[in-house]
Protein backbone atom coordinates (compact mmCIF):
# COMPACT_ATOMS: atom_id res chain seq x y z
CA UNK A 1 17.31 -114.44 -33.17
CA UNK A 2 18.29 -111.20 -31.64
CA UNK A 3 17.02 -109.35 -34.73
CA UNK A 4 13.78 -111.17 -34.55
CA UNK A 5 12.75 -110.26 -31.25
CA UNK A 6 12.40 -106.33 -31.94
CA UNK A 7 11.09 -106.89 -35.39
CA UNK A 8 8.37 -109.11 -34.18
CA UNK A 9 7.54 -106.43 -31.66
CA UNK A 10 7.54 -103.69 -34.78
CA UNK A 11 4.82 -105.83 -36.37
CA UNK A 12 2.97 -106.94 -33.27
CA UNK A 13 2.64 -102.53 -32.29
CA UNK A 14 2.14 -101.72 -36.46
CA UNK A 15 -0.54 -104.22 -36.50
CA UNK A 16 -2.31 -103.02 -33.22
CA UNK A 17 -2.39 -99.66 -34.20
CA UNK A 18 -3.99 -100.61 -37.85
CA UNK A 19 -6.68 -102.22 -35.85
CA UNK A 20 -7.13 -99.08 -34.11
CA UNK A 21 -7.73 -96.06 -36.73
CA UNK A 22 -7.10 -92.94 -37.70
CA UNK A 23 -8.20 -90.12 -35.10
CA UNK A 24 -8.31 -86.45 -36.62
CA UNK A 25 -9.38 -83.29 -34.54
CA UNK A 26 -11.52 -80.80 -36.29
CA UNK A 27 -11.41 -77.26 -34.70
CA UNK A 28 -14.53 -75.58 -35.02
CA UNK A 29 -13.92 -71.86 -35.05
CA UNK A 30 -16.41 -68.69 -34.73
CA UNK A 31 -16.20 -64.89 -34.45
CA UNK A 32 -18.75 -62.87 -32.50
CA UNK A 33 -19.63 -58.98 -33.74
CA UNK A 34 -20.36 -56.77 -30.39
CA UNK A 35 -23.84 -55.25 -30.12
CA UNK A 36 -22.14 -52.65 -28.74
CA UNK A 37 -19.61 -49.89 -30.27
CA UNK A 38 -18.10 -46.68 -28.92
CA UNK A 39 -17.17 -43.53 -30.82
CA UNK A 40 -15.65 -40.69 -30.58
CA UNK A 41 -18.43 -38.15 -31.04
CA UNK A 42 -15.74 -34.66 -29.53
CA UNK A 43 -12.24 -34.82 -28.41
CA UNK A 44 -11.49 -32.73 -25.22
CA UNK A 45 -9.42 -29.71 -25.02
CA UNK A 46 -7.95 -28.26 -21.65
CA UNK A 47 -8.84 -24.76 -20.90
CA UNK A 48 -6.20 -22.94 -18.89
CA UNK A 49 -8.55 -20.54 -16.67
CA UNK A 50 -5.89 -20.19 -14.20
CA UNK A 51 -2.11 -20.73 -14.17
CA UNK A 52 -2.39 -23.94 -11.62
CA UNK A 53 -5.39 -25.34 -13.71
CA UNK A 54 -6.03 -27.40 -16.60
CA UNK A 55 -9.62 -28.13 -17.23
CA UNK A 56 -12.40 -29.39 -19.77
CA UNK A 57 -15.34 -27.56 -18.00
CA UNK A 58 -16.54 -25.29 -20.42
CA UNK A 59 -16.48 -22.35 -18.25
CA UNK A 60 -13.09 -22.42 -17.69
CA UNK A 61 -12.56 -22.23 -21.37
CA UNK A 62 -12.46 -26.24 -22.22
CA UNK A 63 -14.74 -28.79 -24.10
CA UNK A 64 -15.24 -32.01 -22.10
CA UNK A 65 -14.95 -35.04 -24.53
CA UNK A 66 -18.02 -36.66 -26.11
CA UNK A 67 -18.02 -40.27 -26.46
CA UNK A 68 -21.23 -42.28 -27.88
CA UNK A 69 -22.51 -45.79 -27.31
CA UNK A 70 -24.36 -47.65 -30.02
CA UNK A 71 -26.43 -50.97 -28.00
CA UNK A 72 -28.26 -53.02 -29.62
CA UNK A 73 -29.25 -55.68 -26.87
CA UNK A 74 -30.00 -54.30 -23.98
CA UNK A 75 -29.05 -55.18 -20.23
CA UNK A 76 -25.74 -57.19 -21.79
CA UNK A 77 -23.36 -54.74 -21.62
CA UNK A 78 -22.06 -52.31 -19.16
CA UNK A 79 -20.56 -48.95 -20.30
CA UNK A 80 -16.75 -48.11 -18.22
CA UNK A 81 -15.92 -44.47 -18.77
CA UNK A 82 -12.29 -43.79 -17.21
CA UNK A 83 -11.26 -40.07 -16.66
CA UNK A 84 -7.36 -39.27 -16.33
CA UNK A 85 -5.38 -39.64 -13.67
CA UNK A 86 -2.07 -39.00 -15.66
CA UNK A 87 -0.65 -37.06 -18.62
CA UNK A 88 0.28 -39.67 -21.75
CA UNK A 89 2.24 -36.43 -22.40
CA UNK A 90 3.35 -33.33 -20.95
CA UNK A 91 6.11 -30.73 -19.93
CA UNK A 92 8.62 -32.09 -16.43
CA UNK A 93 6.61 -31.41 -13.29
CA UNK A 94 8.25 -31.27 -10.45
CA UNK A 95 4.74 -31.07 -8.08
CA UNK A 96 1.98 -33.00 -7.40
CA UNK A 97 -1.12 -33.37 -9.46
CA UNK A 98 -4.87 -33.22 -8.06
CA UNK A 99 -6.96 -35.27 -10.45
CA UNK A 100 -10.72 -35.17 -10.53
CA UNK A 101 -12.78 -36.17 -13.05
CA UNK A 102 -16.69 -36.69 -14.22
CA UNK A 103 -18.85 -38.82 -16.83
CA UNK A 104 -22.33 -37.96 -16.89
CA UNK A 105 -24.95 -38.49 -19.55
CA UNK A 106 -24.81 -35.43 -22.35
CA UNK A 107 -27.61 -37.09 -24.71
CA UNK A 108 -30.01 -40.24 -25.07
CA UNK A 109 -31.76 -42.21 -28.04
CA UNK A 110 -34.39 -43.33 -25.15
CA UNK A 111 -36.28 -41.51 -22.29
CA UNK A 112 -35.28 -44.64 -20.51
CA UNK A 113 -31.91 -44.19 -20.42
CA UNK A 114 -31.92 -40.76 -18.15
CA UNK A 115 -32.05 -43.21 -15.19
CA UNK A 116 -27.97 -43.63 -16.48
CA UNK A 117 -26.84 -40.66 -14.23
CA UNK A 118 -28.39 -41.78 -10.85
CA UNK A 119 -27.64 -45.75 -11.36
CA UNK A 120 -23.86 -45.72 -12.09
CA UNK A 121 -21.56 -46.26 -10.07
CA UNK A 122 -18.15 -44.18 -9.40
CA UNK A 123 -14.95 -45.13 -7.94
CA UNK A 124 -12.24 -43.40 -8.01
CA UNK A 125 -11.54 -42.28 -11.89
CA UNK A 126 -14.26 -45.20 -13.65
CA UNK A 127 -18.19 -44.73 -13.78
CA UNK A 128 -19.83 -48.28 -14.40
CA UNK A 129 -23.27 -47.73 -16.00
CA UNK A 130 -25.24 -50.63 -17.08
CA UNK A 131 -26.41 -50.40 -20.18
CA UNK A 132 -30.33 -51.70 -19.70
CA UNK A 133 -31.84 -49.92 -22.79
CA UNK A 134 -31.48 -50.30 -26.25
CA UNK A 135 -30.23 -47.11 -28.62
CA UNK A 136 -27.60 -44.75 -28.19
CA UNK A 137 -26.41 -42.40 -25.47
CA UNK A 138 -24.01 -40.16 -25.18
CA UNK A 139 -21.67 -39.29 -22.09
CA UNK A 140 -19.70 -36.36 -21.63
CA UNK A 141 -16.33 -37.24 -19.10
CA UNK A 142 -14.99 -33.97 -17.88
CA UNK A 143 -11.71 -33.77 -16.54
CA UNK A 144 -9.64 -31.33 -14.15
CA UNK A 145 -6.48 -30.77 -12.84
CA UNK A 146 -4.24 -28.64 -10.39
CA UNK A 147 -0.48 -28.35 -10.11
CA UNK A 148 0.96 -28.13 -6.75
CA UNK A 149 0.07 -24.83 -4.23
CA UNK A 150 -0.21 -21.67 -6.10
CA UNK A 151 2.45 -23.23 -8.92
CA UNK A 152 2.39 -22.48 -12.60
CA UNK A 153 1.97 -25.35 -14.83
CA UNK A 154 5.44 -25.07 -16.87
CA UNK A 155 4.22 -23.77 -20.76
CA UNK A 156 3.87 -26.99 -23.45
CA UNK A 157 1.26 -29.31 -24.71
CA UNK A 158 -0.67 -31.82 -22.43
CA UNK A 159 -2.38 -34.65 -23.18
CA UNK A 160 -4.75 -37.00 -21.31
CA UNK A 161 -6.68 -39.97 -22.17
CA UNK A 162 -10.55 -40.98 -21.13
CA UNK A 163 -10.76 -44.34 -21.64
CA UNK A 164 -14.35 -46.18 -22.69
CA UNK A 165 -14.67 -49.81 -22.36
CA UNK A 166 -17.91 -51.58 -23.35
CA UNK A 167 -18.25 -54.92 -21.40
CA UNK A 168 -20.31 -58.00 -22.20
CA UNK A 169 -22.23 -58.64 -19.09
């Protein structure tokens, strides 16, 4: 009797269940493609105009980097340029660093998109412009720094990064 008790609950639960089913879960799986794609159009190079000063202003013996925006649906996305506020890589300093930086519109598909420069908006290092036209623009970020008071930046290689982020609205 003992072993009849939890067999007969084996086949009462087996039986129940074969009443009930089979239950699968299908996933259902998709990829989007952005309408929207950066390039690199010109790297950036730091001119040296004086000892204390690294910059990408042309005057000062730089190139400001060139980065382009391909939309295709316009008002979804939102361009995010980000100048430096840090070397990735560079000789030891020993001083403080005075960043500023700049993103402004270098070239436009659309007559439309000149309203870019006065509708962005700047905070600190990032320029937000939303991207309400269709086409391509192109946005130079310029980027400057000093080293300390009246301090030499040590001799090496530095390297910064502008960062562009295109952002589904």
């Amino acid at each position: 009797m003992r072993l009849f008790k939890p067999m007969l609950a084996s086949i009462i639960t087996l039986a129940f269940y074969s009443q009930v089913g089979a239950a699968e879960e299908l996933p259902i799986t998709g990829s989007v493609a952005s309408k929207c794609t950066i390039h690199t159009d010109r790297a950036g190079v730091y001119g040296n105009p004086t000892a204390s000063v690294l910059s990408t202003d042309s005057v000062d013996g730089g190139t400001p980097a060139i980065v382009r925006f391909d939309v295709v649906n316009a008002s979804t996305y939102k361009a995010v340029i980000t100048t430096p506020n840090s070397f990735t890589s560079s000789p030891a300093l020993n001083d403080t660093l005075a960043w500023t930086g700049s993103t402004e519109v270098s070239a436009v598909t659309d007559s439309n998109m000149s309203a870019y420069d006065s509708n962005k908006r700047v905070f600190d290092n990032v320029t937000e412009i939303d991207l309400t036209v269709a086409g391509t623009v192109w946005f130079k970020a310029n980027s400057r720094v000093e080293y300390g008071y009246n301090k030499s930046l040590p001799g090496g290689t530095y390297k910064a990064i502008v960062t562009a982020e295109c952002i589904a609205l």
